[in-house]
C-alpha atoms as a PDB file:
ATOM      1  CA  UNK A   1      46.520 -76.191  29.442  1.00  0.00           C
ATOM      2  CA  UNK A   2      44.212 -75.209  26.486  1.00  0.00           C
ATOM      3  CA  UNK A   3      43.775 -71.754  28.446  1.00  0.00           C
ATOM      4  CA  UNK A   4      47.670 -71.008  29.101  1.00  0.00           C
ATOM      5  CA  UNK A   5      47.791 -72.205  25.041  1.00  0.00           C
ATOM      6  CA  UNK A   6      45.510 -69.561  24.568  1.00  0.00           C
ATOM      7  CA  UNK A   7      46.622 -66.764  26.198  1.00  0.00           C
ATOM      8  CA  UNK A   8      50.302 -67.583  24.411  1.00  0.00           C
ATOM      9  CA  UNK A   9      49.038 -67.114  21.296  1.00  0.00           C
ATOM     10  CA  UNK A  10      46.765 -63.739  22.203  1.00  0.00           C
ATOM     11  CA  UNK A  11      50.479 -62.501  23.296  1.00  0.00           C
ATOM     12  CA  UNK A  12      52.295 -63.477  20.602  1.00  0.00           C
ATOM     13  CA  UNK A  13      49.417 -61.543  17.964  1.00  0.00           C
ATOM     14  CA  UNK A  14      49.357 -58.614  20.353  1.00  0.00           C
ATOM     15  CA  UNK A  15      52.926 -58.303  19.911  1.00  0.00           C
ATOM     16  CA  UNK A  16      52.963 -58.506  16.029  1.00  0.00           C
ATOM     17  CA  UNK A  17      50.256 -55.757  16.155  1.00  0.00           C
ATOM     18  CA  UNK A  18      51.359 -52.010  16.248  1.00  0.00           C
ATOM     19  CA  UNK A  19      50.903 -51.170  19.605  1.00  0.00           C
ATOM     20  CA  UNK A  20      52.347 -54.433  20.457  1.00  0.00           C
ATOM     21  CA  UNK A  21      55.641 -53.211  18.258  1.00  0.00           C
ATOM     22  CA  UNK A  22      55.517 -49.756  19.843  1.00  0.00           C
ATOM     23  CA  UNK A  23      55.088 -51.371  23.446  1.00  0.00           C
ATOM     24  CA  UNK A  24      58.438 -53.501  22.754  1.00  0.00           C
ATOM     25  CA  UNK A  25      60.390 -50.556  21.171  1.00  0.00           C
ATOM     26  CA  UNK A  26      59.578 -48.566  24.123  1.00  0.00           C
ATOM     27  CA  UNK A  27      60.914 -50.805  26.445  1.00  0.00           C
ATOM     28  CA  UNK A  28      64.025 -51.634  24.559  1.00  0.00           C
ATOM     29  CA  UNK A  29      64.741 -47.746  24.171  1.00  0.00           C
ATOM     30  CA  UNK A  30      63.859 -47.019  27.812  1.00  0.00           C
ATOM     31  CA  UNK A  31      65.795 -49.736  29.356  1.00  0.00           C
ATOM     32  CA  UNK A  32      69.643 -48.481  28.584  1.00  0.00           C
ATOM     33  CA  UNK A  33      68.816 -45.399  30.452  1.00  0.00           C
ATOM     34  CA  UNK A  34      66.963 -45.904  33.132  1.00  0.00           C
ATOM     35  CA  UNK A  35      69.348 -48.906  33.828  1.00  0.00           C
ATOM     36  CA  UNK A  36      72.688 -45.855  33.405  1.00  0.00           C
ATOM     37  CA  UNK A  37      70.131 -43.790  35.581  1.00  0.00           C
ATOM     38  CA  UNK A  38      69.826 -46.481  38.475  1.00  0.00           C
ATOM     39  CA  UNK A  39      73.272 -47.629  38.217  1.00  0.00           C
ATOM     40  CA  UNK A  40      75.443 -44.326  37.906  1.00  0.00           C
ATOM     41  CA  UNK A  41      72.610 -41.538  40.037  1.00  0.00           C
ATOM     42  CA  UNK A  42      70.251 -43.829  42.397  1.00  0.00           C
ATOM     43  CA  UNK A  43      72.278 -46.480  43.640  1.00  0.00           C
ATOM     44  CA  UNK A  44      75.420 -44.083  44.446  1.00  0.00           C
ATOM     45  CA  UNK A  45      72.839 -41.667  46.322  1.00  0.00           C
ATOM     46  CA  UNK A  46      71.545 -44.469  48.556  1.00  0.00           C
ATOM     47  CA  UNK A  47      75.560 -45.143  49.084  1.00  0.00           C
ATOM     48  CA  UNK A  48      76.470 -41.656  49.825  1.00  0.00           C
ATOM     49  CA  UNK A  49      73.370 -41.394  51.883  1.00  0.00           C
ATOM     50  CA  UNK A  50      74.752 -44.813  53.877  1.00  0.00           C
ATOM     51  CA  UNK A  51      78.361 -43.187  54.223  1.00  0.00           C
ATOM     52  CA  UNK A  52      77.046 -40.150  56.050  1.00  0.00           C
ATOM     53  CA  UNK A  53      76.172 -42.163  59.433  1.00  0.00           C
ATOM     54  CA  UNK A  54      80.097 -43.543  59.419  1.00  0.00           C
ATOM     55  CA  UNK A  55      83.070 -41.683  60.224  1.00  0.00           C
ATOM     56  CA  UNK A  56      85.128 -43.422  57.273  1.00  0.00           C
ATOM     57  CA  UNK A  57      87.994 -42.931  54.639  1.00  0.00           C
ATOM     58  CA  UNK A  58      87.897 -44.597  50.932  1.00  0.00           C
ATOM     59  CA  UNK A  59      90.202 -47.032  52.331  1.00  0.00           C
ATOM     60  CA  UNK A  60      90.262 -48.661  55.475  1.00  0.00           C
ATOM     61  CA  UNK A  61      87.757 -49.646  58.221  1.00  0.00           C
ATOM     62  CA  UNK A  62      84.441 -47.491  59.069  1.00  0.00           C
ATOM     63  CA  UNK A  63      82.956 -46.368  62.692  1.00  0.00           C
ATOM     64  CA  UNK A  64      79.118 -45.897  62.788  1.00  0.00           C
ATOM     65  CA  UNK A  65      78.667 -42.456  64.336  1.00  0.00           C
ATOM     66  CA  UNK A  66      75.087 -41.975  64.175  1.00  0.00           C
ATOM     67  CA  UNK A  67      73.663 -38.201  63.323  1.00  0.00           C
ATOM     68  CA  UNK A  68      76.791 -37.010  64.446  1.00  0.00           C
ATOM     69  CA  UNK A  69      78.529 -35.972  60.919  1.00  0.00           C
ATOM     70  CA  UNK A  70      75.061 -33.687  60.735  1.00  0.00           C
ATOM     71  CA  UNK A  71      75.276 -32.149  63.648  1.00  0.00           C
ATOM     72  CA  UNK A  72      79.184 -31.044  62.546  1.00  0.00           C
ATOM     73  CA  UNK A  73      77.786 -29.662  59.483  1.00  0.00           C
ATOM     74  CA  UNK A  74      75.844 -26.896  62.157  1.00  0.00           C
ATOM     75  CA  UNK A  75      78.044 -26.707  65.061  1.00  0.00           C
ATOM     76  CA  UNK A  76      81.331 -26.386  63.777  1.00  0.00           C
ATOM     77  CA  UNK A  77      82.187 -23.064  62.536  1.00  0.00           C
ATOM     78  CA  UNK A  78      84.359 -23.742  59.051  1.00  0.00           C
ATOM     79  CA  UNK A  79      81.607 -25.981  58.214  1.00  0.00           C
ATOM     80  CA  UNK A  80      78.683 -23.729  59.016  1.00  0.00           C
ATOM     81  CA  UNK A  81      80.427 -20.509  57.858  1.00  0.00           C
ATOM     82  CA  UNK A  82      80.863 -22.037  54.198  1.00  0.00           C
ATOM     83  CA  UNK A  83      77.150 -22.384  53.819  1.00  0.00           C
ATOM     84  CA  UNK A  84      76.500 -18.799  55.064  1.00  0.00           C
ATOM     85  CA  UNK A  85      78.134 -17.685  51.694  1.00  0.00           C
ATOM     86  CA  UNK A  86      75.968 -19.272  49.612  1.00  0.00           C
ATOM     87  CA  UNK A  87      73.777 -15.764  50.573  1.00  0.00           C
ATOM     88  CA  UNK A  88      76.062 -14.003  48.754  1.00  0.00           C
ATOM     89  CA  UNK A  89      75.799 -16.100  45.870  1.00  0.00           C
ATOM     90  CA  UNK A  90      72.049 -16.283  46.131  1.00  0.00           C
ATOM     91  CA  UNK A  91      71.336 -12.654  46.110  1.00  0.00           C
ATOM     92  CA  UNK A  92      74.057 -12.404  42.968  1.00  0.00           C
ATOM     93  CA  UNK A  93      71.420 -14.975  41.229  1.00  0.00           C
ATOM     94  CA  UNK A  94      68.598 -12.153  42.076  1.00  0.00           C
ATOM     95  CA  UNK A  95      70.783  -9.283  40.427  1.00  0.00           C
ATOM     96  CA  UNK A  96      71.494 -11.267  37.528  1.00  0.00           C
ATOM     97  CA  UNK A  97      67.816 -12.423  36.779  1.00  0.00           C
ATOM     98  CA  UNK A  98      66.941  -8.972  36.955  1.00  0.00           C
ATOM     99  CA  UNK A  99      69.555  -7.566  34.596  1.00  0.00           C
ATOM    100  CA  UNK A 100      68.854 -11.053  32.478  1.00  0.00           C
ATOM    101  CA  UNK A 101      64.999  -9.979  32.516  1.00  0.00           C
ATOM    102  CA  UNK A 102      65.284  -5.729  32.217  1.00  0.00           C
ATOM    103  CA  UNK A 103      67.636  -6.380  29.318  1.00  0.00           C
ATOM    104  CA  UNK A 104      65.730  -9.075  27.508  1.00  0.00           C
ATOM    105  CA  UNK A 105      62.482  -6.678  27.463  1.00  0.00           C
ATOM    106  CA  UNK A 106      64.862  -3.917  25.755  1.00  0.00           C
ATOM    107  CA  UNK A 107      66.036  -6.016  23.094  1.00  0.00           C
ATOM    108  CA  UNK A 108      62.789  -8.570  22.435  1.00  0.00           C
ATOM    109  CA  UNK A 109      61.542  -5.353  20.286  1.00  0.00           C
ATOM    110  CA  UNK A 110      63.394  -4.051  17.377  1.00  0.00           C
ATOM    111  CA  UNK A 111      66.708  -2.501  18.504  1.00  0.00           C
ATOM    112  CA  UNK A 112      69.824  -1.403  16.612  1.00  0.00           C
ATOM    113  CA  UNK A 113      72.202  -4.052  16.508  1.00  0.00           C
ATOM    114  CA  UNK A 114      69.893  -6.255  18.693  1.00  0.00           C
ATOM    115  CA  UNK A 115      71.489  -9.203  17.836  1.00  0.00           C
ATOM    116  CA  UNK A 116      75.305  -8.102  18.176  1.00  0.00           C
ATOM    117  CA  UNK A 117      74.421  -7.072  21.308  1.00  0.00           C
ATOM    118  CA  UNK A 118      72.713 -10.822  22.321  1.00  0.00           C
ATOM    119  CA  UNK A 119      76.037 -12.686  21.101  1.00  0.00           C
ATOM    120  CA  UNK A 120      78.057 -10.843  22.936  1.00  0.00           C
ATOM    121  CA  UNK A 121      76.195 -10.843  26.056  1.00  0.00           C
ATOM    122  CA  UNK A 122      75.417 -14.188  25.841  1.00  0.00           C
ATOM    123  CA  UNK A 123      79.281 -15.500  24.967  1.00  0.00           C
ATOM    124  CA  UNK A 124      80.294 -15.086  28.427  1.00  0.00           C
ATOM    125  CA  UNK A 125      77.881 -18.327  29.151  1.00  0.00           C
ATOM    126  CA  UNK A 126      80.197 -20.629  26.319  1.00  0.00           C
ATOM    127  CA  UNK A 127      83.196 -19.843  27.942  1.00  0.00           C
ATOM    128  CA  UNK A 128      84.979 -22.952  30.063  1.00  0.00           C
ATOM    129  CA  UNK A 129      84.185 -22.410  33.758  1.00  0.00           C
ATOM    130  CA  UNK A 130      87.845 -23.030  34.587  1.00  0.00           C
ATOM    131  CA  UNK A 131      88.769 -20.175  31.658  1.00  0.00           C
ATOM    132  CA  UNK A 132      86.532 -17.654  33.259  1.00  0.00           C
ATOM    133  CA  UNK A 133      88.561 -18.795  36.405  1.00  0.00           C
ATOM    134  CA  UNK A 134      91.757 -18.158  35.656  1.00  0.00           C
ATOM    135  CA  UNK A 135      90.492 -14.580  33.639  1.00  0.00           C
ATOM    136  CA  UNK A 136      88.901 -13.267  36.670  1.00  0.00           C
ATOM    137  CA  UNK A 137      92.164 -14.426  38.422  1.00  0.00           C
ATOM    138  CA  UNK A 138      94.311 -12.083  36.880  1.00  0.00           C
ATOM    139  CA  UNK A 139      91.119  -9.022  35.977  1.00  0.00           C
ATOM    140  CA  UNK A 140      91.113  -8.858  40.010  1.00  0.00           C
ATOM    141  CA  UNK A 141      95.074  -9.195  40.977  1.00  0.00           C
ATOM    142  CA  UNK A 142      96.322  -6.218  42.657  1.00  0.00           C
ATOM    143  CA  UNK A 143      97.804  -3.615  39.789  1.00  0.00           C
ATOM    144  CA  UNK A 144      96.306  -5.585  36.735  1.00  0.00           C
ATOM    145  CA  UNK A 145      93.429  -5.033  34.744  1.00  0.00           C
ATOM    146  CA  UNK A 146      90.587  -3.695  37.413  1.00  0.00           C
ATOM    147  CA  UNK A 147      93.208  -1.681  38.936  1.00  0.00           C
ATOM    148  CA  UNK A 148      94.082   0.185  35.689  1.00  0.00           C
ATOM    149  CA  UNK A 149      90.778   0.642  34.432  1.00  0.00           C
ATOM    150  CA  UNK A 150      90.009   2.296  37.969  1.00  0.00           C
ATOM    151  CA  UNK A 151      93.594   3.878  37.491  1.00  0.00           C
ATOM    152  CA  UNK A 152      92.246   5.842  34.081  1.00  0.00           C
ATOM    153  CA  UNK A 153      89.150   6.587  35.846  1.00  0.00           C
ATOM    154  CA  UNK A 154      90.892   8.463  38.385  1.00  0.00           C
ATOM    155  CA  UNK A 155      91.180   6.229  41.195  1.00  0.00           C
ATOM    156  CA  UNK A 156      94.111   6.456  43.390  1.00  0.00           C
ATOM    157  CA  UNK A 157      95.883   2.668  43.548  1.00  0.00           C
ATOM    158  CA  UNK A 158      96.568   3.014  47.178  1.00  0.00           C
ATOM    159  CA  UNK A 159      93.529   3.431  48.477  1.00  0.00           C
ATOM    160  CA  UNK A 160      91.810   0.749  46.378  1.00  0.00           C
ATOM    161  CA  UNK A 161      90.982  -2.281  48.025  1.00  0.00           C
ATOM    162  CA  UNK A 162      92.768  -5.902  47.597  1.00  0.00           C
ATOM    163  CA  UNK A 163      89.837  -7.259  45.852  1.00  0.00           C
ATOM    164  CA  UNK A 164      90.603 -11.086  46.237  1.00  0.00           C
ATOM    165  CA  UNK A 165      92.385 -11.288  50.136  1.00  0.00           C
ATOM    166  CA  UNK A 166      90.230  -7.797  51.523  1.00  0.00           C
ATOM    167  CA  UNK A 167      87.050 -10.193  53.245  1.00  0.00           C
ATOM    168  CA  UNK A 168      84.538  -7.618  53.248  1.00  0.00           C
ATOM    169  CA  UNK A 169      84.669  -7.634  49.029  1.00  0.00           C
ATOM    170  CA  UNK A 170      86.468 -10.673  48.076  1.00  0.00           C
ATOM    171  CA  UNK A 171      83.151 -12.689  47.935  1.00  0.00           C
ATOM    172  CA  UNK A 172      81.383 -10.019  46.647  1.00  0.00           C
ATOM    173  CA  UNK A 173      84.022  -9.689  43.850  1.00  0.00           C
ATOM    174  CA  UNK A 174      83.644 -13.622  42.995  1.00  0.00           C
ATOM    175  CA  UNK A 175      79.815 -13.200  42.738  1.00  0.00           C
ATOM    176  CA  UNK A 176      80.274 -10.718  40.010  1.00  0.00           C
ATOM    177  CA  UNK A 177      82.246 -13.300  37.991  1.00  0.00           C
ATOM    178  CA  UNK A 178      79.316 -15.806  38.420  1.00  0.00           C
ATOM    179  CA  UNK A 179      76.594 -12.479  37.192  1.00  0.00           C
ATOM    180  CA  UNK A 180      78.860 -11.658  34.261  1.00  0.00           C
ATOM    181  CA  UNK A 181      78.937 -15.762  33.030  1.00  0.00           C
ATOM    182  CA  UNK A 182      75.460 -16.503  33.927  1.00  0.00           C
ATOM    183  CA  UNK A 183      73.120 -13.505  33.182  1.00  0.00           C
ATOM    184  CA  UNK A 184      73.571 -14.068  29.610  1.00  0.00           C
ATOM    185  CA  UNK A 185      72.102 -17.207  29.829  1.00  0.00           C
ATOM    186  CA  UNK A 186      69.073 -16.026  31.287  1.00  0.00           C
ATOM    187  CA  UNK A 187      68.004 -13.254  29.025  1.00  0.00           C
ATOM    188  CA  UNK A 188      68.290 -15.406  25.940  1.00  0.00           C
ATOM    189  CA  UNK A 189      65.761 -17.831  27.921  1.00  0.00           C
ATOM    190  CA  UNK A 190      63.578 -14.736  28.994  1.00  0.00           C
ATOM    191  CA  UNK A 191      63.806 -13.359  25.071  1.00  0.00           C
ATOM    192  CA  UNK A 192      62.850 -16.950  23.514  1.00  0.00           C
ATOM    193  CA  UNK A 193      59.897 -16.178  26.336  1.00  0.00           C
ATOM    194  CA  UNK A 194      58.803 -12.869  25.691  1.00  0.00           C
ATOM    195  CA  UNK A 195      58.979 -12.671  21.609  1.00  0.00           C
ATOM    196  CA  UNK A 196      56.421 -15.657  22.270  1.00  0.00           C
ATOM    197  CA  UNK A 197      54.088 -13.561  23.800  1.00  0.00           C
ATOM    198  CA  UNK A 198      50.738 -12.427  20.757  1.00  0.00           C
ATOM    199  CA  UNK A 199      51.894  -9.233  19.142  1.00  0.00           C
ATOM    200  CA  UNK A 200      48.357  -8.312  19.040  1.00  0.00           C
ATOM    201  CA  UNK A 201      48.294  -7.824  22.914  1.00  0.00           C
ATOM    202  CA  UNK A 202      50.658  -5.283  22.546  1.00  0.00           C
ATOM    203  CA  UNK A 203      49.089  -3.292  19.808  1.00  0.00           C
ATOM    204  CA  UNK A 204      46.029  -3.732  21.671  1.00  0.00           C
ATOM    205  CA  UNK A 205      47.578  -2.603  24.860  1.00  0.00           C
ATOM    206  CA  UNK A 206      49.040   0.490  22.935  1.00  0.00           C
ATOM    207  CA  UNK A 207      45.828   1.711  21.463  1.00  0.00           C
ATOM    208  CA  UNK A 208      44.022   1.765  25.254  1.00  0.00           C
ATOM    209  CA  UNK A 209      47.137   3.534  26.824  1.00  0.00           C
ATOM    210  CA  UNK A 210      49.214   1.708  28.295  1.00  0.00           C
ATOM    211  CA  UNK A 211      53.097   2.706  28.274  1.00  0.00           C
ATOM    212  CA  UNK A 212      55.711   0.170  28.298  1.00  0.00           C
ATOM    213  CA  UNK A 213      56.057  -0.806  32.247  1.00  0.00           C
ATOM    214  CA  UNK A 214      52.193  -1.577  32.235  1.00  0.00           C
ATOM    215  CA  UNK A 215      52.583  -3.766  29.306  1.00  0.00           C
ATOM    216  CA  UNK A 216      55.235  -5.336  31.132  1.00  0.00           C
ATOM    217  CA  UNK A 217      53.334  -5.590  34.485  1.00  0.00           C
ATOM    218  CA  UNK A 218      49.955  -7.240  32.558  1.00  0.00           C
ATOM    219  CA  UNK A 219      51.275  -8.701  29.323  1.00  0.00           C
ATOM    220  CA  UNK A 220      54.900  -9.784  29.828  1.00  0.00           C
ATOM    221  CA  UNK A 221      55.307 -10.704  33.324  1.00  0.00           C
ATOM    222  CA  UNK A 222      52.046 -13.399  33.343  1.00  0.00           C
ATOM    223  CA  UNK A 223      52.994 -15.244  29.932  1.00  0.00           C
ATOM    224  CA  UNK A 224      56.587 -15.471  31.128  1.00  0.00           C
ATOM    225  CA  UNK A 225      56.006 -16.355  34.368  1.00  0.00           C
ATOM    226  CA  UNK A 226      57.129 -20.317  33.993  1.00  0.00           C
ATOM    227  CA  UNK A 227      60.628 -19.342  32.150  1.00  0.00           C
ATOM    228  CA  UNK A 228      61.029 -16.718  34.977  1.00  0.00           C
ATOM    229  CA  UNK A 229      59.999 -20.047  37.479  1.00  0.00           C
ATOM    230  CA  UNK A 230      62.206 -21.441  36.114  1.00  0.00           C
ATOM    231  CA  UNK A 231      65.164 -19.631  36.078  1.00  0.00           C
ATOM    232  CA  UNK A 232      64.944 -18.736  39.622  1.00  0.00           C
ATOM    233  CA  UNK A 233      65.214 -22.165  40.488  1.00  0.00           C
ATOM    234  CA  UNK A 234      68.197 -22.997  38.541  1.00  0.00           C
ATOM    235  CA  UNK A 235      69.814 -19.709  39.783  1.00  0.00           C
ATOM    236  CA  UNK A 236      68.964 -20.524  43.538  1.00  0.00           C
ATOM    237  CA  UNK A 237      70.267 -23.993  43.346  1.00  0.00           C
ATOM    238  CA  UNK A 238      73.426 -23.187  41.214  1.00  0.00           C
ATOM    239  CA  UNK A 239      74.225 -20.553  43.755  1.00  0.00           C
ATOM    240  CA  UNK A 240      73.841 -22.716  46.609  1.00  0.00           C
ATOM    241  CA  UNK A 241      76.080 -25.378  45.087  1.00  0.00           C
ATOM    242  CA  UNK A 242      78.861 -22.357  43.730  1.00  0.00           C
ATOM    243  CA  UNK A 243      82.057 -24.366  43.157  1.00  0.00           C
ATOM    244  CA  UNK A 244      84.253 -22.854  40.122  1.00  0.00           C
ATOM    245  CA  UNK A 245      84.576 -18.861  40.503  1.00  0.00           C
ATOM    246  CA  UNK A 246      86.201 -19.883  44.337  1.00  0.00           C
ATOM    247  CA  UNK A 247      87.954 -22.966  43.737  1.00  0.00           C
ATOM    248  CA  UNK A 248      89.891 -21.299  40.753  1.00  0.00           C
ATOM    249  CA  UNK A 249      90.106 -18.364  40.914  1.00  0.00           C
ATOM    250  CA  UNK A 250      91.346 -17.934  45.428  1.00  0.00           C
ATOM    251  CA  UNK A 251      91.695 -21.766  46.059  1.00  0.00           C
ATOM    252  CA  UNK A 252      89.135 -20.588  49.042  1.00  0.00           C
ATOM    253  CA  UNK A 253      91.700 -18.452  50.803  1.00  0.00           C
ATOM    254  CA  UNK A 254      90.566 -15.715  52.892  1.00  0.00           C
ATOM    255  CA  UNK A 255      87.501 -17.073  53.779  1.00  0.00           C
ATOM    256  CA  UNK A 256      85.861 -17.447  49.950  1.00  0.00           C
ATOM    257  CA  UNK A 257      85.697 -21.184  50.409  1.00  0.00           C
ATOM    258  CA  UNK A 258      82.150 -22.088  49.739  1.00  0.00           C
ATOM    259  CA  UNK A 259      80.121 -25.168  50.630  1.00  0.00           C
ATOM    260  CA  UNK A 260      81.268 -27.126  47.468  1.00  0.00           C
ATOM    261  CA  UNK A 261      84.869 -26.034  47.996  1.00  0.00           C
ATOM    262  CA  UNK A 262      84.636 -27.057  51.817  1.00  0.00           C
ATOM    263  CA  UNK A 263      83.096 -30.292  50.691  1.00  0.00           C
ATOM    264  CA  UNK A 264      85.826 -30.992  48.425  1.00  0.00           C
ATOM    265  CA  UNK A 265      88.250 -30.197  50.643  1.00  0.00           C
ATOM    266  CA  UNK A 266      87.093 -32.210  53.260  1.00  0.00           C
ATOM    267  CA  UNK A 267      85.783 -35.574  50.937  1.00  0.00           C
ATOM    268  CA  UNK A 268      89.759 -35.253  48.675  1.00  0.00           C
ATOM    269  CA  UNK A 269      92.036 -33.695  51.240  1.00  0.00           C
ATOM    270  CA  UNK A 270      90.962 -34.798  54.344  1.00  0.00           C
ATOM    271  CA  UNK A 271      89.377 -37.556  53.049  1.00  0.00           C
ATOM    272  CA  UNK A 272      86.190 -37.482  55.450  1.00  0.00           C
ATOM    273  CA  UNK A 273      84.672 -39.114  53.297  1.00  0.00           C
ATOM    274  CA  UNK A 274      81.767 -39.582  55.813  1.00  0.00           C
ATOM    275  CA  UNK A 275      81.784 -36.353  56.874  1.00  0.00           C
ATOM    276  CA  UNK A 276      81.759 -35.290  53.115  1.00  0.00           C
ATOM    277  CA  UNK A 277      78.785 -37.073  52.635  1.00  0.00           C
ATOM    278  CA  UNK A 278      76.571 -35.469  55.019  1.00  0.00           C
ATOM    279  CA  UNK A 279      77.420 -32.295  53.959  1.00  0.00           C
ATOM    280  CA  UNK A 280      75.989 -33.113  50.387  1.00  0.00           C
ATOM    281  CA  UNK A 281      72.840 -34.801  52.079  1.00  0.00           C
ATOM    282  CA  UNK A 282      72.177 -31.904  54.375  1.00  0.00           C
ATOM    283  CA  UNK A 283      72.753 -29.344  50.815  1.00  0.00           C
ATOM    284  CA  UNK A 284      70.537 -31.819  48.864  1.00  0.00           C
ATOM    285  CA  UNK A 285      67.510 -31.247  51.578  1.00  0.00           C
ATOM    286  CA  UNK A 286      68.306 -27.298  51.640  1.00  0.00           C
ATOM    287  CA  UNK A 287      67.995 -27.378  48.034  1.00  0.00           C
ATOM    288  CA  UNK A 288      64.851 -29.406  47.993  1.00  0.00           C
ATOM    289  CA  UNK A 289      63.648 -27.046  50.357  1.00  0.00           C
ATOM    290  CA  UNK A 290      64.629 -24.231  48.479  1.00  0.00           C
ATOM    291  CA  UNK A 291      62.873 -25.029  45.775  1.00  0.00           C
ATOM    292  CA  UNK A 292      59.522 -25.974  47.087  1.00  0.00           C
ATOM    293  CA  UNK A 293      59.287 -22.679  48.665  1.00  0.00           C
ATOM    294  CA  UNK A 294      59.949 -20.493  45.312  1.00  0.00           C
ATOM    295  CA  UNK A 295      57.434 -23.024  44.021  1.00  0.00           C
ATOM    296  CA  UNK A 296      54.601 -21.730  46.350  1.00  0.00           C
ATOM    297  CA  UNK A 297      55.595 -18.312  46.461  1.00  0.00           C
ATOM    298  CA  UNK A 298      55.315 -17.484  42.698  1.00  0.00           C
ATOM    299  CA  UNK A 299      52.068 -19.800  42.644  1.00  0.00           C
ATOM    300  CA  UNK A 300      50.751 -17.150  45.076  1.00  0.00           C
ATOM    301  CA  UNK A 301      52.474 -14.491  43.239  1.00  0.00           C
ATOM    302  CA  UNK A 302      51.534 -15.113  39.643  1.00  0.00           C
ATOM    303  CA  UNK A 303      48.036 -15.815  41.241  1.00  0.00           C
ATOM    304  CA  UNK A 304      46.910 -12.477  41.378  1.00  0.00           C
ATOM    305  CA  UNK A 305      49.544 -11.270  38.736  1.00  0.00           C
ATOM    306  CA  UNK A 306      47.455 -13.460  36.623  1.00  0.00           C
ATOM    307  CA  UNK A 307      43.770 -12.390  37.116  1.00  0.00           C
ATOM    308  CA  UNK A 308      44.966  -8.974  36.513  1.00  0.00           C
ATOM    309  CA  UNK A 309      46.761  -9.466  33.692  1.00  0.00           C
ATOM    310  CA  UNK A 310      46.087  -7.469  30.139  1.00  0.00           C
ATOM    311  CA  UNK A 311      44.898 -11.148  28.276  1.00  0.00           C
ATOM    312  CA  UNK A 312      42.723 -11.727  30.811  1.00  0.00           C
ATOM    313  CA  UNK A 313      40.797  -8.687  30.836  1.00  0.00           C
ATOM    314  CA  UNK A 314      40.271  -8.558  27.198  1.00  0.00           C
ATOM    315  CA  UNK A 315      38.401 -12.162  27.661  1.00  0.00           C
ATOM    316  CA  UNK A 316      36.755 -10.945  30.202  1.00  0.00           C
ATOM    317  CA  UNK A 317      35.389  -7.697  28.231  1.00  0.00           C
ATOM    318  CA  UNK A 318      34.674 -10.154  25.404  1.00  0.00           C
ATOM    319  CA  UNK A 319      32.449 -12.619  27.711  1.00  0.00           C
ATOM    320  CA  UNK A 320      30.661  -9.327  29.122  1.00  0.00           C
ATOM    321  CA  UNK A 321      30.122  -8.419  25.402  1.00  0.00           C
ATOM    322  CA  UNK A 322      28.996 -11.304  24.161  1.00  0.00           C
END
């Protein structure tokens, strides 16, 4: 009794103390979200997860089917032919990190109107998805905008393409709306990156030789190189779950439905709701997957990026002097 007395009391000083007070706040300020966290993302998951074994609708009664929805998701062609297009998407992503990154090197240095030029490449970005949509929608329709701009630049109408039903450049044509919203994004990420970088590199760099690409090769490149990480993940995985730029802008017609739009169609129009479900398990895995290998491949890359980079040899010429 006397020890259980005692070890009440130790409590109740350890919580008047200050890490005592900071242990409490931290629990009351981390227990609302972790609760929304569990209760609106983890629990649903597991549930989704559950519904992808049952051929089910939201309302009625539900057949266990096994691995079967997963095996759809490969076998069947509309299914398996949605995910192809997330290629086209994903090698958009590439073009725009490399216009986001060439462009962000320009205008990190003192430029003319520098900054006029940043808002307006980076508005694009704070436009509504739905608004770019529905502005793409019309910039694309046969004899409007695109049309008349080729029109002026000489371009004969008839033999221009139908840029949103023509297959072999409708998809093409919605990954350009996705590089013209997104890229912005990316090279104000990559200039908040770069102006980072010591200014005395540069000079440095300068008074040994080096022109601009080498200073980009051993200076930029190796202190950017977890911005640039990370914007190729969230430019992998946004292209991989594409959703607006289709869905808006063709409805999916003429084969320009991608995963996400498939998905939807199948989870609110169909209402496979099962079926739905293992579709976003199986993209959830390819995403994970995704991701783990751009991981390793720029921690190989960046490896020897890194030893050879400008910073590095300057320590190592100040070791060998010392």
């Amino acid at each position: 009794m006397e020890e259980n007395i005692k070890k009440k009391l130790d409590l109740k000083t350890y919580f008047h103390t200050t890490k005592g007070r900071q242990l409490v706040t931290l629990i009351c300020f981390s227990f609302v979200p972790l609760l929304l966290l569990i209760v609106f993302t983890y629990y649903p998951f597991v549930q989704m997860v559950g519904f992808s074994f049952f051929k089910m609708k939201y309302i009625g009664a539900k057949e266990f089917v096994g691995w079967k929805n997963f095996v759809k998701v490969f076998s069947e062609p509309e299914y398996f032919s949605s995910l192809k297009l997330s290629f086209f998407y994903m090698a958009g992503s590439l073009l725009q990190l490399a216009i986001a990154l060439y462009l962000a090197t320009i205008l990190s240095f003192k430029v003319k109107g520098g900054n006029v030029f940043k808002g307006f490449m980076f508005f694009p970005f704070l436009i509504n998805g739905i608004a770019v949509g529905f502005i793409f929608k019309f910039f694309f329709t046969r004899g409007f905008v695109f049309d008349t701009v080729l029109g002026w630049c000489g371009f004969d109408l008839e033999n221009l393409p139908y840029w949103l039903r023509d297959q072999s450049i409708n998809n093409w044509s919605l990954v350009g709306t996705s590089v013209w919203r997104y890229f912005g994004q990316n090279m104000v990420l990559f200039i908040g990156a770069i102006m980072s970088v010591d200014a005395n590199l540069y000079e440095a760099a300068m008074l040994d030789g080096c022109n601009r690409f080498q200073q980009f090769i051993h200076i930029i490149l190796p202190n950017i190189r977890t911005v640039l990480v990370l914007n190729v993940i969230l430019s992998i995985t946004g292209s991989l779950s594409a959703f607006e730029p289709p869905y808006v802008i063709t409805s999916g017609a003429n084969g320009t439905a991608t995963y996400f739009v498939k998905m939807h169609e199948v989870a609110h129009t169909s209402q496979k709701v099962g079926q739905a479900s293992a579709m976003a398990v199986v993209l959830l895995v390819i995403i994970i997957f995704a991701t783990v290998l751009q991981k390793l491949f720029f921690k190989y890359a960046f490896k020897n990026v890194e030893d050879d980079s400008y910073s590095a040899k300057r320590r190592n010429r100040r070791r060998r002097a010392f």
